[in-house]
PDB file of N, CA and C in Angstrom:
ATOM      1  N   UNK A   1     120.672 119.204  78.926  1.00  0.00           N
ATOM      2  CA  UNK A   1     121.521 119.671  77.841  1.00  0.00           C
ATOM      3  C   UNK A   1     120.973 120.968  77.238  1.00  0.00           C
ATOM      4  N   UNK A   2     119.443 120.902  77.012  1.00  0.00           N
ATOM      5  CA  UNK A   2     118.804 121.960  76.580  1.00  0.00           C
ATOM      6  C   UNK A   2     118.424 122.946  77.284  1.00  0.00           C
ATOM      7  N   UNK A   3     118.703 122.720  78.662  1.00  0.00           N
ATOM      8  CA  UNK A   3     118.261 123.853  80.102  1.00  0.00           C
ATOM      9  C   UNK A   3     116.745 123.690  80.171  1.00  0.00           C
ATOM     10  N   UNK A   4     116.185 122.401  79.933  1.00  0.00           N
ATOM     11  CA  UNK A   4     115.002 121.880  80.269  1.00  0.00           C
ATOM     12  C   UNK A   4     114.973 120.943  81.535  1.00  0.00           C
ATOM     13  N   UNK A   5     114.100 121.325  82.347  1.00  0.00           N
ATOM     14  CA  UNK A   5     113.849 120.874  83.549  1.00  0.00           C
ATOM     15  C   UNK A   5     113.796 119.279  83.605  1.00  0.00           C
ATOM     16  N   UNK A   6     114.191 118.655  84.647  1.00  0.00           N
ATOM     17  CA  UNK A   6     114.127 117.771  84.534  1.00  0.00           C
ATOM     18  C   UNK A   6     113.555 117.040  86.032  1.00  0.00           C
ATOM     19  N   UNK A   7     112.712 115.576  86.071  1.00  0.00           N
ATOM     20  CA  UNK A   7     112.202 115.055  87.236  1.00  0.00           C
ATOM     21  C   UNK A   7     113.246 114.827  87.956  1.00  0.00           C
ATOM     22  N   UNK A   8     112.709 115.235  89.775  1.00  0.00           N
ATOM     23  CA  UNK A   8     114.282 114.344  90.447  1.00  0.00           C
ATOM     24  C   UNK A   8     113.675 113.248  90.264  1.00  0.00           C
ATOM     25  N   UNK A   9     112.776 112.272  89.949  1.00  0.00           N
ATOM     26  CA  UNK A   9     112.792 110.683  89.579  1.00  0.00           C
ATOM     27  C   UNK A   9     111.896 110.453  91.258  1.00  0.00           C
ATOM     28  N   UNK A  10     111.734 110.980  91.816  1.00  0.00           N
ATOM     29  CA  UNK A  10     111.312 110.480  93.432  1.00  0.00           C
ATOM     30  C   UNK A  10     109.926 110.209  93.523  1.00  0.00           C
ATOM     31  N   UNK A  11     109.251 109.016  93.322  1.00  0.00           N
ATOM     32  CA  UNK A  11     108.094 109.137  93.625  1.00  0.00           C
ATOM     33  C   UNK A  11     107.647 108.225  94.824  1.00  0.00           C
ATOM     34  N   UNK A  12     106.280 108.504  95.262  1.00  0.00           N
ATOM     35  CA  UNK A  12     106.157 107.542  96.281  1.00  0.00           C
ATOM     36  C   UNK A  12     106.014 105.730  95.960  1.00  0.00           C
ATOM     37  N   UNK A  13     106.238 105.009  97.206  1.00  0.00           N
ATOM     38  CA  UNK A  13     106.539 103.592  96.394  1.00  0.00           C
ATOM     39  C   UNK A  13     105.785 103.372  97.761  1.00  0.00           C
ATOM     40  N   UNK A  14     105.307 101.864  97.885  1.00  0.00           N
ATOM     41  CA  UNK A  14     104.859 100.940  98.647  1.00  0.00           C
ATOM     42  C   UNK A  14     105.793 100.058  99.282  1.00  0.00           C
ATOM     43  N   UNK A  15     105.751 100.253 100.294  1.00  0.00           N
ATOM     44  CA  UNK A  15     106.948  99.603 101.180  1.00  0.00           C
ATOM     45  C   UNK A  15     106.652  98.028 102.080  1.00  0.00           C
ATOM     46  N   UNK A  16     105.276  97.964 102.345  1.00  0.00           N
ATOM     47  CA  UNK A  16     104.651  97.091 102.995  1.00  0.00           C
ATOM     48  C   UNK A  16     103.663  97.585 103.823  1.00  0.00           C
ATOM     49  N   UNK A  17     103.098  96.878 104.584  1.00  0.00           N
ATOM     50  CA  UNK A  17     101.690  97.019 105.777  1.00  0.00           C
ATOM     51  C   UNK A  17     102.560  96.802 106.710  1.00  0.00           C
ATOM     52  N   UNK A  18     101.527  97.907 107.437  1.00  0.00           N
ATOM     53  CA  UNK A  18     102.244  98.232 109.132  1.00  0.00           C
ATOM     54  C   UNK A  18     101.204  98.339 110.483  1.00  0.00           C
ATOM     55  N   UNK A  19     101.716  98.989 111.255  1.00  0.00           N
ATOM     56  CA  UNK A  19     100.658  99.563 112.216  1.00  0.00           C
ATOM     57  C   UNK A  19     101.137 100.786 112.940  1.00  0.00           C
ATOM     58  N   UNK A  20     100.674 101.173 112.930  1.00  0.00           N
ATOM     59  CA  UNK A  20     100.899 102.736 113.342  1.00  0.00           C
ATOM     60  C   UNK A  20     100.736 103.354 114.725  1.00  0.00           C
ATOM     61  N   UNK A  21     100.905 103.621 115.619  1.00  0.00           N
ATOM     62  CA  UNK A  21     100.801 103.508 117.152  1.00  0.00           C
ATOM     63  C   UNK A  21     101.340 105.039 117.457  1.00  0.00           C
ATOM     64  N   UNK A  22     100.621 105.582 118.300  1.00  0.00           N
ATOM     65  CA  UNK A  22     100.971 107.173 118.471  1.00  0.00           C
ATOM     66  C   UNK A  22     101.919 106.430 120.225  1.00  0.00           C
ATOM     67  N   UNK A  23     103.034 107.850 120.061  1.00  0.00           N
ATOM     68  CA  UNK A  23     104.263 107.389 120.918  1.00  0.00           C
ATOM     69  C   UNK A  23     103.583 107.948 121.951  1.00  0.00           C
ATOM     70  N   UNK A  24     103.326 107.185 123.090  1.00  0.00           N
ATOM     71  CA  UNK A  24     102.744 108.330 123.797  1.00  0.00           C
ATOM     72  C   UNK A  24     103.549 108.830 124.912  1.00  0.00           C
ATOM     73  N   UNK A  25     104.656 108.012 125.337  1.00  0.00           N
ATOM     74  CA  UNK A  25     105.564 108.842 125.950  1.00  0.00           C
ATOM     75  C   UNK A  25     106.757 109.464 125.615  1.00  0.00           C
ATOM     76  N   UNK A  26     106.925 108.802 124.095  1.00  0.00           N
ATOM     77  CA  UNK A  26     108.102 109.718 123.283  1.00  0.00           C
ATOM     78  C   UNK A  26     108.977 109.629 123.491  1.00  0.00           C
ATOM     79  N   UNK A  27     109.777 109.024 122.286  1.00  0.00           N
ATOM     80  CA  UNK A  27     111.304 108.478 122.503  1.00  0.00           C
ATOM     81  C   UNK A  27     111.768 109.608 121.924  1.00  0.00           C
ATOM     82  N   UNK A  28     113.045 109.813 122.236  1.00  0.00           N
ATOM     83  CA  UNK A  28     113.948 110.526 121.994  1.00  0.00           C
ATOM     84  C   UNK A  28     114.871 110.221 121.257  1.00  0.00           C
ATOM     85  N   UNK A  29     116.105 110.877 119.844  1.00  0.00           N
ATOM     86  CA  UNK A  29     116.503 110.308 118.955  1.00  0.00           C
ATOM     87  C   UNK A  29     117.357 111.455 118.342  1.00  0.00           C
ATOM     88  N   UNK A  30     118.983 111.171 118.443  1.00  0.00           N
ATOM     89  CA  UNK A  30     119.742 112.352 118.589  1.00  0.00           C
ATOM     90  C   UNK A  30     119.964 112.165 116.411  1.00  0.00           C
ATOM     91  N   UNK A  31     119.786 113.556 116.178  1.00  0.00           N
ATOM     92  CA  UNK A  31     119.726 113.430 114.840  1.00  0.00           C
ATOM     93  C   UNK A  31     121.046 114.086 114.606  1.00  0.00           C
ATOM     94  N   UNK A  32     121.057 114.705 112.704  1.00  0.00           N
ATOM     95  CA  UNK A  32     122.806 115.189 112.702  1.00  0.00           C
ATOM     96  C   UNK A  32     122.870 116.550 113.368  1.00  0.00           C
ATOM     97  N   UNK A  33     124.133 116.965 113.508  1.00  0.00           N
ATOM     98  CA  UNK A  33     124.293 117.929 114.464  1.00  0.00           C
ATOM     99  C   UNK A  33     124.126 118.064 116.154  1.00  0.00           C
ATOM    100  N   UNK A  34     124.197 117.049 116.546  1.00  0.00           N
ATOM    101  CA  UNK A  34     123.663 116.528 117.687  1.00  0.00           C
ATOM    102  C   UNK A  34     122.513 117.145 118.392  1.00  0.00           C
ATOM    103  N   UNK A  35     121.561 117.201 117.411  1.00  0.00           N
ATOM    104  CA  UNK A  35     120.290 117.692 117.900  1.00  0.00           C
ATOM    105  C   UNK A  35     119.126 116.459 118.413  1.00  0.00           C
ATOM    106  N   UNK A  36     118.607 116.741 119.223  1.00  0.00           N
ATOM    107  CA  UNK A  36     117.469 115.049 119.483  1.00  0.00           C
ATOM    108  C   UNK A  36     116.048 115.604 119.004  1.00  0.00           C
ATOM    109  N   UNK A  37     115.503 115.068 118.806  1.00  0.00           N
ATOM    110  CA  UNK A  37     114.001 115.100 118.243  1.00  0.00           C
ATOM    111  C   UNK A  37     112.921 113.811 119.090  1.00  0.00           C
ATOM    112  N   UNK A  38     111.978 114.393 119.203  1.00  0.00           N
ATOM    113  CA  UNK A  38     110.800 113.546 120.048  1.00  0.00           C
ATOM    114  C   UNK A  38     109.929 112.630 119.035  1.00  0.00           C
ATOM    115  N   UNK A  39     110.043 111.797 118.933  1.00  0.00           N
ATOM    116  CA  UNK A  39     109.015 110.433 118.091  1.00  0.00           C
ATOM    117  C   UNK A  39     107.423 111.110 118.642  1.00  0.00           C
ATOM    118  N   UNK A  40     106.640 111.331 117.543  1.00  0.00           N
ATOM    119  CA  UNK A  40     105.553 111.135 117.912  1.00  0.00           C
ATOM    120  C   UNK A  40     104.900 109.748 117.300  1.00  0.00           C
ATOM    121  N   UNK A  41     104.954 108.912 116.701  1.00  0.00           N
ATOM    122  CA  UNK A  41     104.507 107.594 116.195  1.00  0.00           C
ATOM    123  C   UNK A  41     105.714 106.845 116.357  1.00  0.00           C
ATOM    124  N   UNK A  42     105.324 105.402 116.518  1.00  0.00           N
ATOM    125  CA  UNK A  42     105.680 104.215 116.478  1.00  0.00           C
ATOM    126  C   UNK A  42     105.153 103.415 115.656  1.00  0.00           C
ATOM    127  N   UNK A  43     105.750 103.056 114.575  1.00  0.00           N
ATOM    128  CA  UNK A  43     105.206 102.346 113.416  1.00  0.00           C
ATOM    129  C   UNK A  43     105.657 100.758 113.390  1.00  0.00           C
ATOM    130  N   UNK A  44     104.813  99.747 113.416  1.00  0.00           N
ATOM    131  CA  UNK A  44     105.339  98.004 113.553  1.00  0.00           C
ATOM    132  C   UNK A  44     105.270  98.159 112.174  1.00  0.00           C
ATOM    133  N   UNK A  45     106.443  97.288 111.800  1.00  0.00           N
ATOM    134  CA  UNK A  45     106.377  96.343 110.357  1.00  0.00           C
ATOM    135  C   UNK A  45     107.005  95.048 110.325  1.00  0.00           C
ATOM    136  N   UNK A  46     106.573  94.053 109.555  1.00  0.00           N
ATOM    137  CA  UNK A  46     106.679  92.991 109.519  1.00  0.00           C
ATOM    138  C   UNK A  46     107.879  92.715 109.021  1.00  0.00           C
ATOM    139  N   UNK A  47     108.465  91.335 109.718  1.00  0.00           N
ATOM    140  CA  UNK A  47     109.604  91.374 109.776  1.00  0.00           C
ATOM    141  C   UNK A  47     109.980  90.827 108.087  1.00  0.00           C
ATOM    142  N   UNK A  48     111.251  90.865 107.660  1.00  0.00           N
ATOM    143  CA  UNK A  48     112.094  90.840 106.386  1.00  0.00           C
ATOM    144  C   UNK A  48     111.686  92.579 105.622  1.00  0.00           C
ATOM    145  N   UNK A  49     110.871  93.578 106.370  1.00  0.00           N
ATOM    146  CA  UNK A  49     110.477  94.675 105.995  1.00  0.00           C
ATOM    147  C   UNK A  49     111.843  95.168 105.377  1.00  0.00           C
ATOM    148  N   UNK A  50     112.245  96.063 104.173  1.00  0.00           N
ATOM    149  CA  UNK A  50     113.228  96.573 104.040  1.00  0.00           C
ATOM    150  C   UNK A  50     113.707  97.889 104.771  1.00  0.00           C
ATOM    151  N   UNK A  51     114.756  98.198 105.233  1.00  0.00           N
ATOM    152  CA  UNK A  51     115.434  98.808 105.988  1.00  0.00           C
ATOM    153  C   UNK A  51     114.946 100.102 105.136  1.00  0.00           C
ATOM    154  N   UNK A  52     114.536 101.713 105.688  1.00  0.00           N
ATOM    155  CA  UNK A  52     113.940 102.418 106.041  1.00  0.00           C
ATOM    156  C   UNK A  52     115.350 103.448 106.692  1.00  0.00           C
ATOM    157  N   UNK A  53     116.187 104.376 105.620  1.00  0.00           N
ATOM    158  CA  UNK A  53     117.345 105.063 106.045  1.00  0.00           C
ATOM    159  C   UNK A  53     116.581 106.619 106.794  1.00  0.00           C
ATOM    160  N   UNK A  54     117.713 106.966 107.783  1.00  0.00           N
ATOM    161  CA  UNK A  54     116.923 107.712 108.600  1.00  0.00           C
ATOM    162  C   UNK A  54     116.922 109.028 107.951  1.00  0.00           C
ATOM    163  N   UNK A  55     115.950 110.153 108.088  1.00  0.00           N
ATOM    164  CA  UNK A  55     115.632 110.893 107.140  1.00  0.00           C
ATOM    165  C   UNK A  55     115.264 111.482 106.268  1.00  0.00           C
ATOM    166  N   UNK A  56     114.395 109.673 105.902  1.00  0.00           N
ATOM    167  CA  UNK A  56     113.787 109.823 104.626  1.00  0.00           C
ATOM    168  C   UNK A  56     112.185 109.706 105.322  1.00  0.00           C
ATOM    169  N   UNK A  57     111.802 110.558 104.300  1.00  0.00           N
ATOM    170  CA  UNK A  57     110.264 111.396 104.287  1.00  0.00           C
ATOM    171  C   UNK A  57     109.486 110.190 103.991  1.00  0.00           C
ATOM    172  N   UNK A  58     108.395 109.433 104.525  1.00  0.00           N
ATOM    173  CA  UNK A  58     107.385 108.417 104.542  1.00  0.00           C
ATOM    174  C   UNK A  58     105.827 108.850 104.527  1.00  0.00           C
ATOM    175  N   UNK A  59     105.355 108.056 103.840  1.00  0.00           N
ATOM    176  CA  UNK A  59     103.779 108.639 104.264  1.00  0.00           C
ATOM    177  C   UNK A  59     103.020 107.047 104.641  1.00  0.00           C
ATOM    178  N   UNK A  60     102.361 107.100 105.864  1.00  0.00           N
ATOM    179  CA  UNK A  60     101.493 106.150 106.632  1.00  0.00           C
ATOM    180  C   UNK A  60     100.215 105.996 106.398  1.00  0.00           C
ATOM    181  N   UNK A  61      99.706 105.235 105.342  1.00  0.00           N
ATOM    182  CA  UNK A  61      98.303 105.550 104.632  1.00  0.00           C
ATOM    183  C   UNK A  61      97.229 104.431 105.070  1.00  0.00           C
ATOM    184  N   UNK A  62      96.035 104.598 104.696  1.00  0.00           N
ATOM    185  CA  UNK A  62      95.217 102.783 105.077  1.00  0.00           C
ATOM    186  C   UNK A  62      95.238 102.130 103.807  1.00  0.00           C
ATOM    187  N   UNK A  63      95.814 102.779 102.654  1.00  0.00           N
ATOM    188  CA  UNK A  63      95.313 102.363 101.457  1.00  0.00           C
ATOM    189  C   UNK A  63      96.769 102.187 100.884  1.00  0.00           C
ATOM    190  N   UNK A  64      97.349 101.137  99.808  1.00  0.00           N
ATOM    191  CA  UNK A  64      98.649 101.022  99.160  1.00  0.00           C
ATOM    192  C   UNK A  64      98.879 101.998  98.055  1.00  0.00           C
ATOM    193  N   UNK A  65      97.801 102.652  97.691  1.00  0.00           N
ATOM    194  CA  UNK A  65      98.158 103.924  97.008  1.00  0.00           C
ATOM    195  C   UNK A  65      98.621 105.307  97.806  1.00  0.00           C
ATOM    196  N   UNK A  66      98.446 105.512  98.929  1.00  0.00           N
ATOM    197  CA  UNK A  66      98.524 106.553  99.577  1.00  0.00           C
ATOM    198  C   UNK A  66      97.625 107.500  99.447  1.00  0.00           C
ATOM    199  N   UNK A  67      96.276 107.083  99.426  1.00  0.00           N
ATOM    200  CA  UNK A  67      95.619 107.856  99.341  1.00  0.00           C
ATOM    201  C   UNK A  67      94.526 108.869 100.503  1.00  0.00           C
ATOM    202  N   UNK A  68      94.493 107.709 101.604  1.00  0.00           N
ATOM    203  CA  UNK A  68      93.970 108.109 102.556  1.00  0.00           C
ATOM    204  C   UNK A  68      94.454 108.153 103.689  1.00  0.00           C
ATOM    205  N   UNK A  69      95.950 109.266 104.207  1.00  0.00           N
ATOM    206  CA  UNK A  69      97.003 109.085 104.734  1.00  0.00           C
ATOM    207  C   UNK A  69      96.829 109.688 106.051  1.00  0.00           C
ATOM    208  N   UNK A  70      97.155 108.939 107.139  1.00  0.00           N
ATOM    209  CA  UNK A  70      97.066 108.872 108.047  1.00  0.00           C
ATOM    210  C   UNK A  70      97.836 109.830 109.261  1.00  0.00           C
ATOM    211  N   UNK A  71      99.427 109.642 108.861  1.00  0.00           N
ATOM    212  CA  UNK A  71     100.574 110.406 109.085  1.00  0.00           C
ATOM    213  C   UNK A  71     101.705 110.161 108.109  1.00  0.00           C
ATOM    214  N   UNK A  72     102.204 111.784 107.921  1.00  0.00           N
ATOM    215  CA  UNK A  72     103.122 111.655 107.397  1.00  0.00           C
ATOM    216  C   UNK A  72     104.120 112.397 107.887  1.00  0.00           C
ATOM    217  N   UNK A  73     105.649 111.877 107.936  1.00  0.00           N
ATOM    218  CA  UNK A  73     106.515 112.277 108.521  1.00  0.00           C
ATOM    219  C   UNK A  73     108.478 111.858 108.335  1.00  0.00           C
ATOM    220  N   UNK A  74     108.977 112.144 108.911  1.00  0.00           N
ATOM    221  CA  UNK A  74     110.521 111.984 109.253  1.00  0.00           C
ATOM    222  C   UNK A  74     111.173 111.021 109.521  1.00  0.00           C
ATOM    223  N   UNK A  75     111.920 109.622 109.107  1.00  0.00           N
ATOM    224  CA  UNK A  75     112.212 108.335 109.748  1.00  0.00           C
ATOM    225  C   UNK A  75     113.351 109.499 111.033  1.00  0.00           C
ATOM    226  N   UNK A  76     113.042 108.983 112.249  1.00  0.00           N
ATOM    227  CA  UNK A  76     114.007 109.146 112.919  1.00  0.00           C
ATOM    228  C   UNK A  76     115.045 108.524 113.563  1.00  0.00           C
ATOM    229  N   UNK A  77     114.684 106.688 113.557  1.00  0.00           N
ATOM    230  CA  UNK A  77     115.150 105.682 113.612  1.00  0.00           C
ATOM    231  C   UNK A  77     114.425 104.213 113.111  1.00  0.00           C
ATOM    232  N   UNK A  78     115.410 103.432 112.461  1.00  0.00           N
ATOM    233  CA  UNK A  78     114.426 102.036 112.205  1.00  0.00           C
ATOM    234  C   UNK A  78     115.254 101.106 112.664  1.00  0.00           C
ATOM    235  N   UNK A  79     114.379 100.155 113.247  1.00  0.00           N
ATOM    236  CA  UNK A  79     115.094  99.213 113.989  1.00  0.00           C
ATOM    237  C   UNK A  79     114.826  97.756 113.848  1.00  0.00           C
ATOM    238  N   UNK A  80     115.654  96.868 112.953  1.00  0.00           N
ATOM    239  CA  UNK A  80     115.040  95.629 112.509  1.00  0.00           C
ATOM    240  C   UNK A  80     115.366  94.446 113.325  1.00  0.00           C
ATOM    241  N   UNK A  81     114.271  93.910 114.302  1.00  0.00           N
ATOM    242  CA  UNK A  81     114.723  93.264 115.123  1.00  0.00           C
ATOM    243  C   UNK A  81     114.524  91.697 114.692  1.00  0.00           C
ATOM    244  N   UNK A  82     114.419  90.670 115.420  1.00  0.00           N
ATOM    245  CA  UNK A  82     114.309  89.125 114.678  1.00  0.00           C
ATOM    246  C   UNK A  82     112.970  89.126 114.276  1.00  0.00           C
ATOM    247  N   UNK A  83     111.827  89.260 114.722  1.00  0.00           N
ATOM    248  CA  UNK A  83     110.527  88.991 114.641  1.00  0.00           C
ATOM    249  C   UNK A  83     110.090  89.965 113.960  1.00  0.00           C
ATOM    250  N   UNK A  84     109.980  91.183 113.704  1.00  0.00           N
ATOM    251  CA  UNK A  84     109.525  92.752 113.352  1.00  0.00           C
ATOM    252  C   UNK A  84     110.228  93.786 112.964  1.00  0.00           C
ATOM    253  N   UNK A  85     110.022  94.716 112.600  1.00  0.00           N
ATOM    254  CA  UNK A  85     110.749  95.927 112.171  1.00  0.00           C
ATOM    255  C   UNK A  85     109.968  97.136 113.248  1.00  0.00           C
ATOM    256  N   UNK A  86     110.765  98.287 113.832  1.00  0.00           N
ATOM    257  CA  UNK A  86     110.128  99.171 114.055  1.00  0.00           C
ATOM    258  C   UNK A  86     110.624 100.672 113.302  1.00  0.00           C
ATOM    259  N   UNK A  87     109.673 101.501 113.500  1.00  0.00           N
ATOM    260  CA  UNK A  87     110.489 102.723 112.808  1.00  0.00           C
ATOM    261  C   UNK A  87     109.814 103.499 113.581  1.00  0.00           C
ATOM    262  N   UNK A  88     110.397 104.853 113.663  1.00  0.00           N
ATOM    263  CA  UNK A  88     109.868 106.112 114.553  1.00  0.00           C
ATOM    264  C   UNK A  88     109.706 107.318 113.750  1.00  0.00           C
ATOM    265  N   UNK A  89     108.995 107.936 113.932  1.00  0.00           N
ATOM    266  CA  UNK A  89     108.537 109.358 112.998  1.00  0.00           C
ATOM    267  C   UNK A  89     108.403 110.544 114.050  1.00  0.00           C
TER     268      UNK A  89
END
């Protein structure tokens, strides 16, 4: 109202424990514009994990604060199967 700046509200949150696995032959993953992009990680998460929309910016840490971060990157697909969740970066 006053032309004072304001937070976009986005901060980082804790999503659950995972495992982190470098892709080593690299999936492929057609993004918008029909462009594809190469996965370099494969991330496991435990299953009832919440769904993970593609696009959104993640950080892969050892610690639940994010402090000692491992990779950070791009969801390029998440995939919630019966037993597990996977996601690709």
């Amino acid at each position: 109202e006053n032309g004072n700046w304001v937070g976009s509200g986005t901060a980082p949150r804790y999503i659950g424990r995972c495992r982190e696995e470098t892709a080593g032959a690299g999936s492929e993953f057609q993004v918008a514009g029909g462009t594809f992009l190469k996965a370099s990680a494969l991330i496991q998460l435990p299953e009832g994990t919440e769904r993970v929309p593609d696009g959104t910016t993640v950080i892969i840490a050892d610690d639940a604060g994010g402090n000692d971060v491992r990779i950070r990157g791009t969801v390029l697909h998440f995939d919630q199967g019966q037993l597990h969740s996977r996601l690709w970066l």
